[in-house]
Protein backbone atom coordinates (compact mmCIF):
# COMPACT_ATOMS: atom_id res chain seq x y z
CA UNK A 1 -37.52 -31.16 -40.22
CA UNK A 2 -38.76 -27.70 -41.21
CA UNK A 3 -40.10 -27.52 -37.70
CA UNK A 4 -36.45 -27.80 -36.11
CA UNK A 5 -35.23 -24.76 -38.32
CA UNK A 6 -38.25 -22.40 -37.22
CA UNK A 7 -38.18 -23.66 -33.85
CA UNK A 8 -33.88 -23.24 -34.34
CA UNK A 9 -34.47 -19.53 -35.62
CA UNK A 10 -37.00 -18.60 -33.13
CA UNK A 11 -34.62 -19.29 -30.57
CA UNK A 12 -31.43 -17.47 -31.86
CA UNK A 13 -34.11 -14.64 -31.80
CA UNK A 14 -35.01 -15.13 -28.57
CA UNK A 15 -31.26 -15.17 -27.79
CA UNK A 16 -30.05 -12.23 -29.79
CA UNK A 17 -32.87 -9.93 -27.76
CA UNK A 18 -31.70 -11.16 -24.77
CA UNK A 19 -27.98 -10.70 -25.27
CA UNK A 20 -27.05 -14.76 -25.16
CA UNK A 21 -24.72 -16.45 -27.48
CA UNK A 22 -23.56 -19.70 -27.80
CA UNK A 23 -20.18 -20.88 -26.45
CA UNK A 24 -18.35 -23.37 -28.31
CA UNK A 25 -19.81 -26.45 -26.39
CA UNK A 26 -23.31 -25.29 -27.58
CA UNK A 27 -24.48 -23.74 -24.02
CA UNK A 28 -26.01 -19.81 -24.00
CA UNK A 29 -23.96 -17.51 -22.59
CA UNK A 30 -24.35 -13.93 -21.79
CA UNK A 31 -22.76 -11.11 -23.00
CA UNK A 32 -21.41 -8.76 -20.85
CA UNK A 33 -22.05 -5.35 -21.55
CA UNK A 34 -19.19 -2.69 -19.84
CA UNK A 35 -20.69 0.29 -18.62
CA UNK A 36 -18.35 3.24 -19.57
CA UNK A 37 -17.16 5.12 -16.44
CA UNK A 38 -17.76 2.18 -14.28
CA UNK A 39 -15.14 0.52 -13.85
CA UNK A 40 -12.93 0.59 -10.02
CA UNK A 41 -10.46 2.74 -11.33
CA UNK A 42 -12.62 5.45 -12.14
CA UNK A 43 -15.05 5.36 -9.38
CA UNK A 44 -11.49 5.10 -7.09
CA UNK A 45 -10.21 8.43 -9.47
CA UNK A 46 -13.55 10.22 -8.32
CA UNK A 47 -13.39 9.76 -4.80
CA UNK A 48 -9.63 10.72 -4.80
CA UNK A 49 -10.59 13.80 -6.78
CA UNK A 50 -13.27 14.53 -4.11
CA UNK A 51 -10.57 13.79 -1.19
CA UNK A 52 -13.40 11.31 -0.11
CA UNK A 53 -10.61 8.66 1.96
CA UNK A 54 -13.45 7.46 4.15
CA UNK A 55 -15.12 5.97 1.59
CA UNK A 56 -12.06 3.89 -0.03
CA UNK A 57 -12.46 0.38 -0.04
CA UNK A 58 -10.07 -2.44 -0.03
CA UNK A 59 -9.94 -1.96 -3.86
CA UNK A 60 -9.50 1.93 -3.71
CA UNK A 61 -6.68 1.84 -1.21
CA UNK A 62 -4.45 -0.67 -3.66
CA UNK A 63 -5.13 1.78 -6.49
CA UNK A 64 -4.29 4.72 -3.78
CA UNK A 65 -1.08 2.70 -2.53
CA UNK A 66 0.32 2.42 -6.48
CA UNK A 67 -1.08 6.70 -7.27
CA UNK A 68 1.16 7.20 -4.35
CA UNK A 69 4.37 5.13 -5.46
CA UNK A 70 4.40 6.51 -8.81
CA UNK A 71 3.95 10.13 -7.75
CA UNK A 72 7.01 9.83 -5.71
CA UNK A 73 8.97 8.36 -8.51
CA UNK A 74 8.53 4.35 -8.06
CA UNK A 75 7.16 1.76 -10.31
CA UNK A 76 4.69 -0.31 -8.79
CA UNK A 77 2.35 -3.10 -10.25
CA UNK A 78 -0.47 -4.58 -8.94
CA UNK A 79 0.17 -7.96 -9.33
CA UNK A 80 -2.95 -9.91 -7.99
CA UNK A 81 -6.03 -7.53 -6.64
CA UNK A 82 -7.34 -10.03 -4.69
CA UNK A 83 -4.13 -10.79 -2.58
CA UNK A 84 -3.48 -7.31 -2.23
CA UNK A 85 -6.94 -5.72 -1.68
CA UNK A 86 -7.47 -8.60 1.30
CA UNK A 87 -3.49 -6.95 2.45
CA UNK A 88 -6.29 -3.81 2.64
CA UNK A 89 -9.30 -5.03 4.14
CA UNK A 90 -7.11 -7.24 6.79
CA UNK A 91 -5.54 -3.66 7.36
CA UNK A 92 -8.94 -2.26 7.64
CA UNK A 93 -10.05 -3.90 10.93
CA UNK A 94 -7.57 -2.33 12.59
CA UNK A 95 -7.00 0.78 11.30
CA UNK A 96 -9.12 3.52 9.52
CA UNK A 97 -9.24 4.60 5.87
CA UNK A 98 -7.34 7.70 6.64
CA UNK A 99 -4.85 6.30 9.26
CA UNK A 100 -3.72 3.41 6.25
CA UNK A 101 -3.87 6.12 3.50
CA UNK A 102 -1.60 8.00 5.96
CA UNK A 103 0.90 4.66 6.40
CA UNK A 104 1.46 4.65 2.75
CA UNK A 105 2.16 8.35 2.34
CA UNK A 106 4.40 8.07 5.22
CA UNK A 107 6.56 5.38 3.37
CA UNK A 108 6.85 6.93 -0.04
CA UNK A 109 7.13 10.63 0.61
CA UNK A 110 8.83 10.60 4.61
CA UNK A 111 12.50 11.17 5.40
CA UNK A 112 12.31 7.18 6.62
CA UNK A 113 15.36 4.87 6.13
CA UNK A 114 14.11 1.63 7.33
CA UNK A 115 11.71 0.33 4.29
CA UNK A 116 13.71 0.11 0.60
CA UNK A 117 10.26 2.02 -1.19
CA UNK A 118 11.51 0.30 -4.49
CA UNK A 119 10.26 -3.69 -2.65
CA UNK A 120 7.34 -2.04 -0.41
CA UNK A 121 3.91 -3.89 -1.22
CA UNK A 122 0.95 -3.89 0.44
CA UNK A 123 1.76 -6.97 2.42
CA UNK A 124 4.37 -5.16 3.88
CA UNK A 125 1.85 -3.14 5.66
CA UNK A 126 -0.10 -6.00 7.25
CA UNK A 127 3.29 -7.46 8.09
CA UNK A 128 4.65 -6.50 11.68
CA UNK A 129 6.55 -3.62 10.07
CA UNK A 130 2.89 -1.62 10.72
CA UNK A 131 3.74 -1.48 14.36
CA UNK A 132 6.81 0.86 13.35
CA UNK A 133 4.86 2.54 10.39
CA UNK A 134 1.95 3.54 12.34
CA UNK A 135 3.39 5.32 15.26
CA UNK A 136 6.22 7.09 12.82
CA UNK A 137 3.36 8.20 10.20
CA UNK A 138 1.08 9.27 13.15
CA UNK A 139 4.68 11.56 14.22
CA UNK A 140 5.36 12.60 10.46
CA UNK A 141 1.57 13.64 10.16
CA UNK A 142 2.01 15.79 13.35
CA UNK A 143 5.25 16.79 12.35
CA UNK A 144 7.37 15.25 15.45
CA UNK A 145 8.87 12.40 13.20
CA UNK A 146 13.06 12.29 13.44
CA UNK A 147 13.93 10.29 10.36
CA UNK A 148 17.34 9.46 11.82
CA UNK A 149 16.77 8.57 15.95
CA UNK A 150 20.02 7.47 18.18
CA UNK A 151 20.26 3.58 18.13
CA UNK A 152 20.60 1.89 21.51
CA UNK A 153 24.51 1.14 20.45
CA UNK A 154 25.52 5.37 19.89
CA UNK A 155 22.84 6.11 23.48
CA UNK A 156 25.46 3.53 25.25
CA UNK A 157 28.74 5.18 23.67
CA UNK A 158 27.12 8.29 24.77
CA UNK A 159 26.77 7.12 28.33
CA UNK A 160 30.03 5.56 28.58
CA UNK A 161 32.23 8.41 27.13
CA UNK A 162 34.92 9.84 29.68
CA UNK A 163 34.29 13.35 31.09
CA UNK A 164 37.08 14.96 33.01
CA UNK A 165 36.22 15.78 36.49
CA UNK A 166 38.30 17.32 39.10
CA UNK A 167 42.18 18.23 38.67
CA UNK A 168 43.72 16.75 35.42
CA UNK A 169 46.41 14.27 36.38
CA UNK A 170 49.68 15.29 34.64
CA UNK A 171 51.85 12.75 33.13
CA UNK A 172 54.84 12.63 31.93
CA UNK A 173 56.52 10.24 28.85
CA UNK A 174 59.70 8.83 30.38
CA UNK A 175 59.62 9.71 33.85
CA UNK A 176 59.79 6.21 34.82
CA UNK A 177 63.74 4.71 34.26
CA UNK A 178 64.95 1.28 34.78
């Protein structure tokens, strides 16, 4: 029996050196340590300090997509990083880091009508609304963008409005009697 407790306290010194405790069903775990300054956000804050966008990842550009919403004055949660950083890296074989980070500056600080800012998500982005984004934020970014274009109803009322041409008829009320 006395052999159980040193063997018993050899190994809880074995485990406290190594960083292992025991879980409630008896099994070693480890302990994580957190590394202060490591964590996403703050590696994300130092490459937005730095204006590094080429080096965002999937991760980076959620955080960059709720920095942006907030500085223009919307509330945005990330809800589920995993759902909305694969939004990102779905977004990411098609586009680059800048061209995305220029999407989502497009929607929140832009003269655009056609998203509501206060429901735009990242899935938004992957949706086929990014074949109207893109072109518009490329145009906004150049400074070409028209945040209120003629619809295809007001270029037909153009086209069918009456010009006069010629001599004006004249016309008379009451000229005709019965």
């Amino acid at each position: 029996m006395g052999r159980n407790i040193c063997k018993f306290k050899l190994l809880a010194e074995y485990r406290a050196q190594v960083g292992q405790t025991t879980s409630s069903s008896g099994l070693p775990t480890r302990k994580r340590e957190r590394k202060k300054g490591n964590t996403h956000y703050e590696r994300f804050r130092i490459k937005l300090m730095d204006k590094d966008y080429e080096s965002f990842n999937s991760v980076d550009l959620v955080f960059y997509f709720r920095e942006v919403a907030s500085e223009a004055g919307y509330r945005y949660s990330i809800s589920d990083y995993k759902i909305e950083a694969r939004c990102m890296k779905n977004l990411l074989e098609n586009y680059s880091r800048t061209e995305i980070c220029g999407m989502i500056d497009f929607v929140f600080n832009s003269e655009q009508e056609y998203m509501d800012r206060r429901r735009f998500s990242p899935s938004l982005l992957v949706s086929r609304w990014r074949n109207s984004i893109f072109p518009d934020s490329q145009d906004w970014l150049e400074g070409k963008y028209n945040a209120k274009p003629k619809t295809k109803r007001q270029l037909q009322l153009e086209k069918r409005e009456w010009t006069p041409t010629g001599k004006p008829r004249s016309a008379a009320i009451g000229e005709w009697e019965i």
